[in-house]
N, C-alpha and C. Protein backbone atom coordinates (compact mmCIF):
# COMPACT_ATOMS: atom_id res chain seq x y z
N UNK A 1 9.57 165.84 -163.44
CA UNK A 1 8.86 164.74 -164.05
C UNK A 1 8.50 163.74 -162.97
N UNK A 2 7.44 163.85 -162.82
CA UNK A 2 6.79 162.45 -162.03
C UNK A 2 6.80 161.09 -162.21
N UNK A 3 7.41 160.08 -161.76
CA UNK A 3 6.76 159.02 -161.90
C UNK A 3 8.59 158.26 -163.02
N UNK A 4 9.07 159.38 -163.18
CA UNK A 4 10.63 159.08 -163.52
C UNK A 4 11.38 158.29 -163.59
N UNK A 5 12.86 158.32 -164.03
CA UNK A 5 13.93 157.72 -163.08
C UNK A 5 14.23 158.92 -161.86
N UNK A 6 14.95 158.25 -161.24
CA UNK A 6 15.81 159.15 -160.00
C UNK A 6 16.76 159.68 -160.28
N UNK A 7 17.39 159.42 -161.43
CA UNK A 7 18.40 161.11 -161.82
C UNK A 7 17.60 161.95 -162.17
N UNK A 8 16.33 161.88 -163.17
CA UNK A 8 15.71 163.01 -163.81
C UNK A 8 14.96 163.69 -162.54
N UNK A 9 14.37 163.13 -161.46
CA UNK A 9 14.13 163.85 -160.88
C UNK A 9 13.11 163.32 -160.29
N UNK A 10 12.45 162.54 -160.55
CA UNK A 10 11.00 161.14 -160.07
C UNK A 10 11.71 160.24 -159.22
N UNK A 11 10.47 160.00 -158.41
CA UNK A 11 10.60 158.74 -157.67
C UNK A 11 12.01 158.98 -156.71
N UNK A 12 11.68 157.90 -155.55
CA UNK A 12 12.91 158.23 -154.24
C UNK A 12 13.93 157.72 -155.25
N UNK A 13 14.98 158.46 -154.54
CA UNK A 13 16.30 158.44 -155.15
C UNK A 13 16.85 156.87 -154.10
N UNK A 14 17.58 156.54 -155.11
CA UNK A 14 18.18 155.09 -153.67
C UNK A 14 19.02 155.53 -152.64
N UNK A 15 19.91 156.32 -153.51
CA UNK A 15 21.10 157.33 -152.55
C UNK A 15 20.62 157.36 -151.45
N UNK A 16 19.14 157.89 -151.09
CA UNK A 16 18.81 158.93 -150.07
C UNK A 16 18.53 157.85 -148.80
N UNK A 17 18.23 156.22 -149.12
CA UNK A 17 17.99 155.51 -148.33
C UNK A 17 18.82 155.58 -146.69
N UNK A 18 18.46 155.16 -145.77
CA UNK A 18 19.25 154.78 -144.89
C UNK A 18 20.47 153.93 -144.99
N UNK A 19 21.77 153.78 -144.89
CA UNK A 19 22.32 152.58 -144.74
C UNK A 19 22.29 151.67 -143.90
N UNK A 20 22.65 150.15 -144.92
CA UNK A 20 22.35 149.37 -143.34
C UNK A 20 23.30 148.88 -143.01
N UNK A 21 23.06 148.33 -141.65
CA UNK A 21 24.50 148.06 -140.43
C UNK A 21 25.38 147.42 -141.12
N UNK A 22 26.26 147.49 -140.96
CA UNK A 22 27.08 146.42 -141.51
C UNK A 22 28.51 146.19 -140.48
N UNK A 23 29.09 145.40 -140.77
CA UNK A 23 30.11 144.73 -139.29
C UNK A 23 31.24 145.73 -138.94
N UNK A 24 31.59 146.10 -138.14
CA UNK A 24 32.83 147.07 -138.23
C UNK A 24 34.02 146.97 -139.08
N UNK A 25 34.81 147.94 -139.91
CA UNK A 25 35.50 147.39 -141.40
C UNK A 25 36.84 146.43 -140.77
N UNK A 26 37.35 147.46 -139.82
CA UNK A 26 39.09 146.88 -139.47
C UNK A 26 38.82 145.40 -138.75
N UNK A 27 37.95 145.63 -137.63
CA UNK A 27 37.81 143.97 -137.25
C UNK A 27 37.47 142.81 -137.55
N UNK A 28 36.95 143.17 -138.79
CA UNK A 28 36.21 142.44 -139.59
C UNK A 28 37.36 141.83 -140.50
N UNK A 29 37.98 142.90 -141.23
CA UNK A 29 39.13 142.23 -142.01
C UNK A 29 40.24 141.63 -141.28
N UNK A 30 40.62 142.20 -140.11
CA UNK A 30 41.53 141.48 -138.90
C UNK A 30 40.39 140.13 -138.66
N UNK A 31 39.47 139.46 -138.44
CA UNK A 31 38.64 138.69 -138.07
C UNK A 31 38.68 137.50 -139.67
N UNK A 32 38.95 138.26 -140.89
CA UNK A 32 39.11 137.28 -141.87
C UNK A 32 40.29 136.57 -141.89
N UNK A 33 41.15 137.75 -141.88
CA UNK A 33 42.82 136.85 -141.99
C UNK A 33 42.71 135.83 -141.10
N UNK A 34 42.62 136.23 -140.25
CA UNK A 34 43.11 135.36 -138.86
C UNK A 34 41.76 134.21 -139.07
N UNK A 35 40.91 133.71 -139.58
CA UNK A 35 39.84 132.72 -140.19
C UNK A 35 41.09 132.15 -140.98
N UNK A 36 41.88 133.06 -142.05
CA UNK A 36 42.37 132.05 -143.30
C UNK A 36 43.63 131.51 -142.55
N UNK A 37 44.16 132.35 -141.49
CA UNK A 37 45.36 131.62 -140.84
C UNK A 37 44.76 130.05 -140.35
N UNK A 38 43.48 130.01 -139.31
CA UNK A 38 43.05 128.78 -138.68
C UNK A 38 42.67 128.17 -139.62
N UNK A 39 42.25 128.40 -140.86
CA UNK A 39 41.99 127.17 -141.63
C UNK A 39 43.14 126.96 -142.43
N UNK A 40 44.07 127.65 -142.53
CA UNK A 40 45.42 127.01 -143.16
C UNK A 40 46.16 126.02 -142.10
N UNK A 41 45.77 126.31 -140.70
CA UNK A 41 46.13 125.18 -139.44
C UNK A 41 45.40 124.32 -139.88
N UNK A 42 44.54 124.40 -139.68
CA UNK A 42 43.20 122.99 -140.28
C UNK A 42 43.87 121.92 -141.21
N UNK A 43 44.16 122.81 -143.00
CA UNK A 43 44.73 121.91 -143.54
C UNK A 43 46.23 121.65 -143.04
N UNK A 44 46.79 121.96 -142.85
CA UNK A 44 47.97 121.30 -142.38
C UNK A 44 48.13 120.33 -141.48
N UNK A 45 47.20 120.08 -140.42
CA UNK A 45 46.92 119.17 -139.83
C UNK A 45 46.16 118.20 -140.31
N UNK A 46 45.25 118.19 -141.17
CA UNK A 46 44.52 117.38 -142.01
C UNK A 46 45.89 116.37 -143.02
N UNK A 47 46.62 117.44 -143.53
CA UNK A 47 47.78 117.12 -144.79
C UNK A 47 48.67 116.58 -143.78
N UNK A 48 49.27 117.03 -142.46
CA UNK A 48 50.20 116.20 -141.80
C UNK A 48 49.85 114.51 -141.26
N UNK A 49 48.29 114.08 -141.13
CA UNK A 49 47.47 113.19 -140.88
C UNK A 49 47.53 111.77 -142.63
N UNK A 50 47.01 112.97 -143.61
CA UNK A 50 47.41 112.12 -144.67
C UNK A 50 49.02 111.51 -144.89
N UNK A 51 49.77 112.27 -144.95
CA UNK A 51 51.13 112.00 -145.25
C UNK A 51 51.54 110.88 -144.30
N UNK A 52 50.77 111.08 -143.18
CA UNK A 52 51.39 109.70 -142.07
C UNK A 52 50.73 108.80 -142.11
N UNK A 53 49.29 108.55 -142.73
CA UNK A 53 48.41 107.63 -143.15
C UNK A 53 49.46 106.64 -144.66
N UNK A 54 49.73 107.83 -145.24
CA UNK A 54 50.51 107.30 -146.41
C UNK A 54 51.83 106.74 -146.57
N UNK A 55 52.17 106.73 -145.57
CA UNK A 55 53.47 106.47 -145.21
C UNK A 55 53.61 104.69 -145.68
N UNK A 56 54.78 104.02 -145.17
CA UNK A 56 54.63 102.58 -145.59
C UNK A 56 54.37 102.29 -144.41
N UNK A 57 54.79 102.55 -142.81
CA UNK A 57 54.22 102.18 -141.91
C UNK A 57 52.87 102.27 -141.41
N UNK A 58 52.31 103.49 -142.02
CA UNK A 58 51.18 104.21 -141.53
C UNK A 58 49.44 103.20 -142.50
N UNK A 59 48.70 103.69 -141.29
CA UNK A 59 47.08 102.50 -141.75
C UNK A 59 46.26 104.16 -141.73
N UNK A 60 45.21 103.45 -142.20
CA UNK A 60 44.01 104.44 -142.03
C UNK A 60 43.10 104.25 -141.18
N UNK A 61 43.66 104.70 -139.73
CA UNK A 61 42.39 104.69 -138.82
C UNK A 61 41.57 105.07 -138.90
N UNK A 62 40.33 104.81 -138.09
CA UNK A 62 39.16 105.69 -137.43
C UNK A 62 39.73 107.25 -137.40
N UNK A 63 40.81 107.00 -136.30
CA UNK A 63 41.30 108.32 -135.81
C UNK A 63 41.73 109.37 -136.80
N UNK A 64 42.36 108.51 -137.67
CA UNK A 64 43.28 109.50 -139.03
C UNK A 64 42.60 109.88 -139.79
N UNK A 65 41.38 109.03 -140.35
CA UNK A 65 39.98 109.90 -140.70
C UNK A 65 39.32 110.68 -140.16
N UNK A 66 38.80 110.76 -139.21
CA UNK A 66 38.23 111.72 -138.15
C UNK A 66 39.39 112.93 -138.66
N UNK A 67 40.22 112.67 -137.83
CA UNK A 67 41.56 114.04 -138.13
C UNK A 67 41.41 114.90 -139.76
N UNK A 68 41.32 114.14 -140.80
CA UNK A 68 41.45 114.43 -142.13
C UNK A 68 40.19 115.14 -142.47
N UNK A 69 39.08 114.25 -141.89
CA UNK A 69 37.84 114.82 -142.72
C UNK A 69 37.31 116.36 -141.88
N UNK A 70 37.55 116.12 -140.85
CA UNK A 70 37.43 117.00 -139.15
C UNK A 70 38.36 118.54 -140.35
N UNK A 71 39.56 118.47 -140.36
CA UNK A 71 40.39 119.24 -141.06
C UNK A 71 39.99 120.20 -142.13
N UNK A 72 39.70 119.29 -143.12
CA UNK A 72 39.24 119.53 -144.23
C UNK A 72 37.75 120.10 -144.12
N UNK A 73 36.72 120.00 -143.91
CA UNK A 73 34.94 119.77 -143.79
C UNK A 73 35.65 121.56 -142.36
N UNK A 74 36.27 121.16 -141.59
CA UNK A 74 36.31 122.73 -140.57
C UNK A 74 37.18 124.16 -141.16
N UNK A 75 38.23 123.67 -142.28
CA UNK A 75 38.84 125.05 -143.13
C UNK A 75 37.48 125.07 -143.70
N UNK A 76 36.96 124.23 -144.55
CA UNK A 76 36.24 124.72 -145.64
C UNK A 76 34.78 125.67 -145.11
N UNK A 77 34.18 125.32 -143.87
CA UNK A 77 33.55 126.15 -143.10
C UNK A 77 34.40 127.58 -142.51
N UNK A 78 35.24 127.80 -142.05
CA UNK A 78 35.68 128.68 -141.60
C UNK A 78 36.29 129.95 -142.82
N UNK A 79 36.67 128.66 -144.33
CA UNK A 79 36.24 130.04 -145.52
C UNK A 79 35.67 130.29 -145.85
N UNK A 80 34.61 130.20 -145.77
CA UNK A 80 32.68 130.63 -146.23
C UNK A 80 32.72 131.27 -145.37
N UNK A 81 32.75 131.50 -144.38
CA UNK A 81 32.66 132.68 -142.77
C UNK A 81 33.78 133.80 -142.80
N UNK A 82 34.69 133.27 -143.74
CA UNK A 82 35.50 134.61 -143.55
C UNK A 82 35.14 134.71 -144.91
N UNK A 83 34.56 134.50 -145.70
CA UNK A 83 34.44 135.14 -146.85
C UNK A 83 32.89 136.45 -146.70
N UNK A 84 32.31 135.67 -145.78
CA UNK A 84 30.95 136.97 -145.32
C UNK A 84 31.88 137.68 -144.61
N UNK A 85 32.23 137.08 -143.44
CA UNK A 85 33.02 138.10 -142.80
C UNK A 85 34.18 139.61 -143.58
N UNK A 86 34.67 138.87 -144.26
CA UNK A 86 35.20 139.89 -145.41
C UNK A 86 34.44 140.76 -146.10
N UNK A 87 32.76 141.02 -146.37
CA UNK A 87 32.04 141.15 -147.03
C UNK A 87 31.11 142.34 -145.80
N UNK A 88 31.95 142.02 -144.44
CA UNK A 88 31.13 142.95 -143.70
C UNK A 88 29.74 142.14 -143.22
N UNK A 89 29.46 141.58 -143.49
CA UNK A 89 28.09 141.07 -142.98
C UNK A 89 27.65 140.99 -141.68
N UNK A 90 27.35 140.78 -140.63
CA UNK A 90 26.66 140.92 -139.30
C UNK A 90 27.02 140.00 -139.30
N UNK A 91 25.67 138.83 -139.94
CA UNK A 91 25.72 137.30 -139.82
C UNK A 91 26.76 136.74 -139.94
N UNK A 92 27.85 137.04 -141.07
CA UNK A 92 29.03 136.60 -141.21
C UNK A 92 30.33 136.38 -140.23
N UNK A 93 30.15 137.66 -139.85
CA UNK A 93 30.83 137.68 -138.19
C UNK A 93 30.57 136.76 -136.99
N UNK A 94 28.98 136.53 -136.77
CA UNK A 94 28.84 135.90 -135.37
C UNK A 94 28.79 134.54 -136.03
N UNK A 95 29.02 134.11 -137.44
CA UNK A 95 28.99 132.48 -137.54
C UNK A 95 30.39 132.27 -137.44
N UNK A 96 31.34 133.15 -137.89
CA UNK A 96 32.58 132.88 -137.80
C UNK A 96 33.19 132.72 -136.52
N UNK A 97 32.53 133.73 -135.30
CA UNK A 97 32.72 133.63 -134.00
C UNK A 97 31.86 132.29 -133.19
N UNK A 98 31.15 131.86 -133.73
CA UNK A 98 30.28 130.58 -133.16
C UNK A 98 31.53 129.51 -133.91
N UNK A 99 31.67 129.30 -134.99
CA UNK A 99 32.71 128.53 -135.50
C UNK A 99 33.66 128.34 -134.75
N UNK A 100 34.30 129.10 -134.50
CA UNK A 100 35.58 128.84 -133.71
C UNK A 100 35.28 128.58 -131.84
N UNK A 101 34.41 129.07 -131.99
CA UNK A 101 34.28 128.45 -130.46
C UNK A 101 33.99 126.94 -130.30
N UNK A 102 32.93 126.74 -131.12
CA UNK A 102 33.08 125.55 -131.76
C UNK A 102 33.73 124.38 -131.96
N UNK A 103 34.80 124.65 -132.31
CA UNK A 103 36.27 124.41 -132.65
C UNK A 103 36.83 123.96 -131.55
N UNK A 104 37.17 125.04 -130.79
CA UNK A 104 37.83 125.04 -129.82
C UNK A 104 37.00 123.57 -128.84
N UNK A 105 36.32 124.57 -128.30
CA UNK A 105 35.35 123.48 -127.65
C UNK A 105 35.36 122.00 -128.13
N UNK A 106 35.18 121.57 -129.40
CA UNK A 106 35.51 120.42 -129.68
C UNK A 106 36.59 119.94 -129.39
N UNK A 107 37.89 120.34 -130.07
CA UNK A 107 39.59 120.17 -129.46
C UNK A 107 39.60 119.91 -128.09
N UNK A 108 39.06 120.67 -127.03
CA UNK A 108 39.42 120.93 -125.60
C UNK A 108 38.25 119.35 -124.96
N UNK A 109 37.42 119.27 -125.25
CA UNK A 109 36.38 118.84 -125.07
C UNK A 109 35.86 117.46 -125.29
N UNK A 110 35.36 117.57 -126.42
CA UNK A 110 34.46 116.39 -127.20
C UNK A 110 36.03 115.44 -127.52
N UNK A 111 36.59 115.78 -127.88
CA UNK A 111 38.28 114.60 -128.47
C UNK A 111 38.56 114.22 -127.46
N UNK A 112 38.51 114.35 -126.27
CA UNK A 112 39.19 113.29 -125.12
C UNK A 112 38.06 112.48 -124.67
N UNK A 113 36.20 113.06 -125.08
CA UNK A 113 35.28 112.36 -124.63
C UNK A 113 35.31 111.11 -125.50
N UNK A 114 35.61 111.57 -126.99
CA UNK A 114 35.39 110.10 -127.98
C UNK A 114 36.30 108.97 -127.78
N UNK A 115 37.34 110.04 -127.44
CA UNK A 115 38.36 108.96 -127.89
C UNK A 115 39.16 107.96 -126.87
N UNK A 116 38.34 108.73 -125.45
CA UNK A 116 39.00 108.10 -124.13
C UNK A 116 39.91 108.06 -124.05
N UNK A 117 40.80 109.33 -123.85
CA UNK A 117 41.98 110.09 -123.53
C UNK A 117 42.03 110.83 -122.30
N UNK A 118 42.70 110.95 -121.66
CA UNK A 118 42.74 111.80 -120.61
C UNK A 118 43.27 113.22 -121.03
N UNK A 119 42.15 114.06 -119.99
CA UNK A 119 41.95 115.91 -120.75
C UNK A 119 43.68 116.12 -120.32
N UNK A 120 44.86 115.72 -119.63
CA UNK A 120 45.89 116.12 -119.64
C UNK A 120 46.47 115.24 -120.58
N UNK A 121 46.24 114.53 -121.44
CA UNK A 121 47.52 114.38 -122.36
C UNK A 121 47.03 115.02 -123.77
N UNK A 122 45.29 115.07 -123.54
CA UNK A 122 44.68 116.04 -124.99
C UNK A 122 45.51 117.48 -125.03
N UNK A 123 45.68 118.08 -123.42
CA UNK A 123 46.04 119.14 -123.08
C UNK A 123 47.95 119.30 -123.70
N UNK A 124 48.61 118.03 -122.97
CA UNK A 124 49.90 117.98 -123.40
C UNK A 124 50.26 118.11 -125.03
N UNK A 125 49.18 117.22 -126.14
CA UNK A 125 49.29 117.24 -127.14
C UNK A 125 48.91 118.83 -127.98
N UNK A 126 48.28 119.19 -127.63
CA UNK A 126 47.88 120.78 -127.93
C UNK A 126 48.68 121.66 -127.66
N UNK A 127 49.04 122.14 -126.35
CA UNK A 127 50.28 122.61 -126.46
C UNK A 127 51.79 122.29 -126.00
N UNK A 128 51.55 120.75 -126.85
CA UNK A 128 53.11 120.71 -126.49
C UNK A 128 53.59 120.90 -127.46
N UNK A 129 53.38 121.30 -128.86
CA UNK A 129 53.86 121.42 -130.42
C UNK A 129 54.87 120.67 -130.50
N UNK A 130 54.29 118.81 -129.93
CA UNK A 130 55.27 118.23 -131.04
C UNK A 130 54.94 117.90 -131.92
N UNK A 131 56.09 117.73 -132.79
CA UNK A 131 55.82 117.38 -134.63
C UNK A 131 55.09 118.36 -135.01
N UNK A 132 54.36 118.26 -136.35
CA UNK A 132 53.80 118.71 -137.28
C UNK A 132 52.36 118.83 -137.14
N UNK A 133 51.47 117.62 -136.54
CA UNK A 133 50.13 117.69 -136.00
C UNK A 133 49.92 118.49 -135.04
N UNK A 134 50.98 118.66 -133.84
CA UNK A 134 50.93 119.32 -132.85
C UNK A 134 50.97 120.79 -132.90
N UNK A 135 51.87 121.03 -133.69
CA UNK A 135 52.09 122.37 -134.11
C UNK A 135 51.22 122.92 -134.79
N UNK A 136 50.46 122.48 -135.99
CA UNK A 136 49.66 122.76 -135.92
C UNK A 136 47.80 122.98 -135.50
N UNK A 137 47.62 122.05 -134.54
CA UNK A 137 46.65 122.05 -133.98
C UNK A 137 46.72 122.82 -132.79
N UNK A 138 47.83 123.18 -132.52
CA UNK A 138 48.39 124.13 -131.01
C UNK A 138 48.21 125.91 -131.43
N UNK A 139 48.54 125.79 -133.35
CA UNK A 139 48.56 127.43 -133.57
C UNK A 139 46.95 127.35 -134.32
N UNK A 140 46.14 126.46 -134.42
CA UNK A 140 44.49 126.33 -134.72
C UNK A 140 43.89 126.77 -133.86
N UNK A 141 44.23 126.66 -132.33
CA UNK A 141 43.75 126.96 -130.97
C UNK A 141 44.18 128.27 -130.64
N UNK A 142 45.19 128.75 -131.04
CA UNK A 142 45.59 130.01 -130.56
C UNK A 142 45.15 131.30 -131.75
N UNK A 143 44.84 130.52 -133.10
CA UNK A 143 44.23 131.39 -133.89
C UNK A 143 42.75 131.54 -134.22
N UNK A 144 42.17 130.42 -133.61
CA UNK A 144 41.12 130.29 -133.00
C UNK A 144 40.39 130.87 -131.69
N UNK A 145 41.08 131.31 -131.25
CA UNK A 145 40.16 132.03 -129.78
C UNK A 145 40.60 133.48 -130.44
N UNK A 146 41.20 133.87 -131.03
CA UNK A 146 41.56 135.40 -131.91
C UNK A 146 40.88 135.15 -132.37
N UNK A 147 40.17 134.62 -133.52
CA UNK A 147 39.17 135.02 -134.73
C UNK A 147 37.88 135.22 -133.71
N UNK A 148 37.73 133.95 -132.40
CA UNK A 148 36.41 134.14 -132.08
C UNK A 148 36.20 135.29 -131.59
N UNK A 149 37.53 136.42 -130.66
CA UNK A 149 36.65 137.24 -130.62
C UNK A 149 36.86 138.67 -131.20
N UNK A 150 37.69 138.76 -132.41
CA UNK A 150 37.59 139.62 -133.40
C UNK A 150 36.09 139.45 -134.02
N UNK A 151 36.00 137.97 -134.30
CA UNK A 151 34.86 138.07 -134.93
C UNK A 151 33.46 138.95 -134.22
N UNK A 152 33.31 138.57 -132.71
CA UNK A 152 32.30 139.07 -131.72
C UNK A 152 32.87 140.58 -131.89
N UNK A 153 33.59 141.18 -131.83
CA UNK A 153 33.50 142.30 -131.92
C UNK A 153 33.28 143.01 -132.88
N UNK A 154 33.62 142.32 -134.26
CA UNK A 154 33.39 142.73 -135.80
C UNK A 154 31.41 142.84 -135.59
N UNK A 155 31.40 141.39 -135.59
CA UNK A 155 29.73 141.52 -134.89
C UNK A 155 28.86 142.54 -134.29
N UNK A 156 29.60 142.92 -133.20
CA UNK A 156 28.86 143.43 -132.13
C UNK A 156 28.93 144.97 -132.22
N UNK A 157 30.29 145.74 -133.03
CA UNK A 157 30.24 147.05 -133.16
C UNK A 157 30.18 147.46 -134.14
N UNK A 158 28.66 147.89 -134.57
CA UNK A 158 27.78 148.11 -136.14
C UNK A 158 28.82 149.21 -136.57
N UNK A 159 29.30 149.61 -137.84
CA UNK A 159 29.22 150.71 -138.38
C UNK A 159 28.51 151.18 -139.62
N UNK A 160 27.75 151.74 -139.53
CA UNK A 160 27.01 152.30 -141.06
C UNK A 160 27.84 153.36 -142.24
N UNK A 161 27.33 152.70 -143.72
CA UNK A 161 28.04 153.52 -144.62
C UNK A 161 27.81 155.12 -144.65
N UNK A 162 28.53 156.19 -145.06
CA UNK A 162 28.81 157.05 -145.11
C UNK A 162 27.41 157.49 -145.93
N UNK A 163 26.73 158.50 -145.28
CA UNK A 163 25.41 159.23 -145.38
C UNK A 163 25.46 159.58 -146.74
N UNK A 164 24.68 159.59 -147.68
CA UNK A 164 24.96 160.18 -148.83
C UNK A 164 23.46 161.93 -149.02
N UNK A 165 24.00 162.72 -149.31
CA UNK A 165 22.71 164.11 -149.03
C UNK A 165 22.18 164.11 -150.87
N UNK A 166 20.79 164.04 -151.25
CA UNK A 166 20.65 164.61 -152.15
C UNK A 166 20.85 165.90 -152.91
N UNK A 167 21.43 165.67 -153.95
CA UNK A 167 21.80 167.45 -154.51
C UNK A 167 20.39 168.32 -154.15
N UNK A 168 20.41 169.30 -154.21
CA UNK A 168 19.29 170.25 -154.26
C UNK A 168 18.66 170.48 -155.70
N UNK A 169 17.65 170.68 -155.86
CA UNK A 169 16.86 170.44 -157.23
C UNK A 169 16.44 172.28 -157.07
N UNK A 170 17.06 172.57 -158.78
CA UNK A 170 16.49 173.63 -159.00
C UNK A 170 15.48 174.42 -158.88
């Protein structure tokens, strides 16, 4: 029958299409976790920032905002990226790997430019894991340069779905 559905026997079958690229499976899902680990650093450093804001001694700086919203506004990006990333996507991968470099780069970088700190005590505070901020902004950085380049490799080494052959027609 001409002009059909594609079980009866009309028209291209979808099956028969090419598949398309999609991100490599294992690095990709190794490339998500390790997204939900750095944004569970994120909030915890965000939540260790509130709790000391809230304190009876504690004010609401500039700084403690920056920290909170920085926290919060960078998990919530980094689960949209591992949620493509989880999904296999190409794109999903290299935003998640731009993200965290990102990241990083900011931490290492831009925070001692704003805040007129010197890059060795930004450096001391990162990995010196003290307290609760430290600790976690020290395992954000270290789960952060892992996602970035799981993610580049989830990215970068295509695998396509499994070929599907049309039955043979009587």
């Amino acid at each position: 029958m001409a002009g059909g559905p594609a079980a009866w026997g009309g028209g291209p079958s979808l099956l028969a299409m090419p598949p398309r690229p999609r991100a490599n499976a294992p690095t990709a899902v190794i490339a998500g976790i390790l997204a939900l680990l750095t944004a569970g650093m994120f909030v915890w450093f965000a939540l260790y920032n509130v709790v000391y804001a809230s304190a009876p001694a504690g004010r609401w700086s500039s700084l403690v905002l920056v920290n909170v919203l920085g926290g919060v506004v960078g998990a919530g990006l980094l689960l949209v990226a591992a949620g493509f990333t989880f999904a296999r996507m190409i794109f999903g991968a290299w935003a998640l790997c731009v993200l965290c470099v990102l990241y990083v780069v900011a931490i290492f970088v831009t925070a001692p430019v704003l805040w007129g700190t010197a890059v060795s005590a930004q450096l001391k505070f990162v990995f010196g894991f003290d307290g609760g901020d430290g600790i976690a902004i020290g395992l954000a950085i270290i789960f952060g340069v892992l996602t970035a380049i799981t993610a580049a490799i989830a990215g970068s080494v295509r695998s396509y779905g499994p070929t599907t052959v049309t039955p043979p027609r009587p």
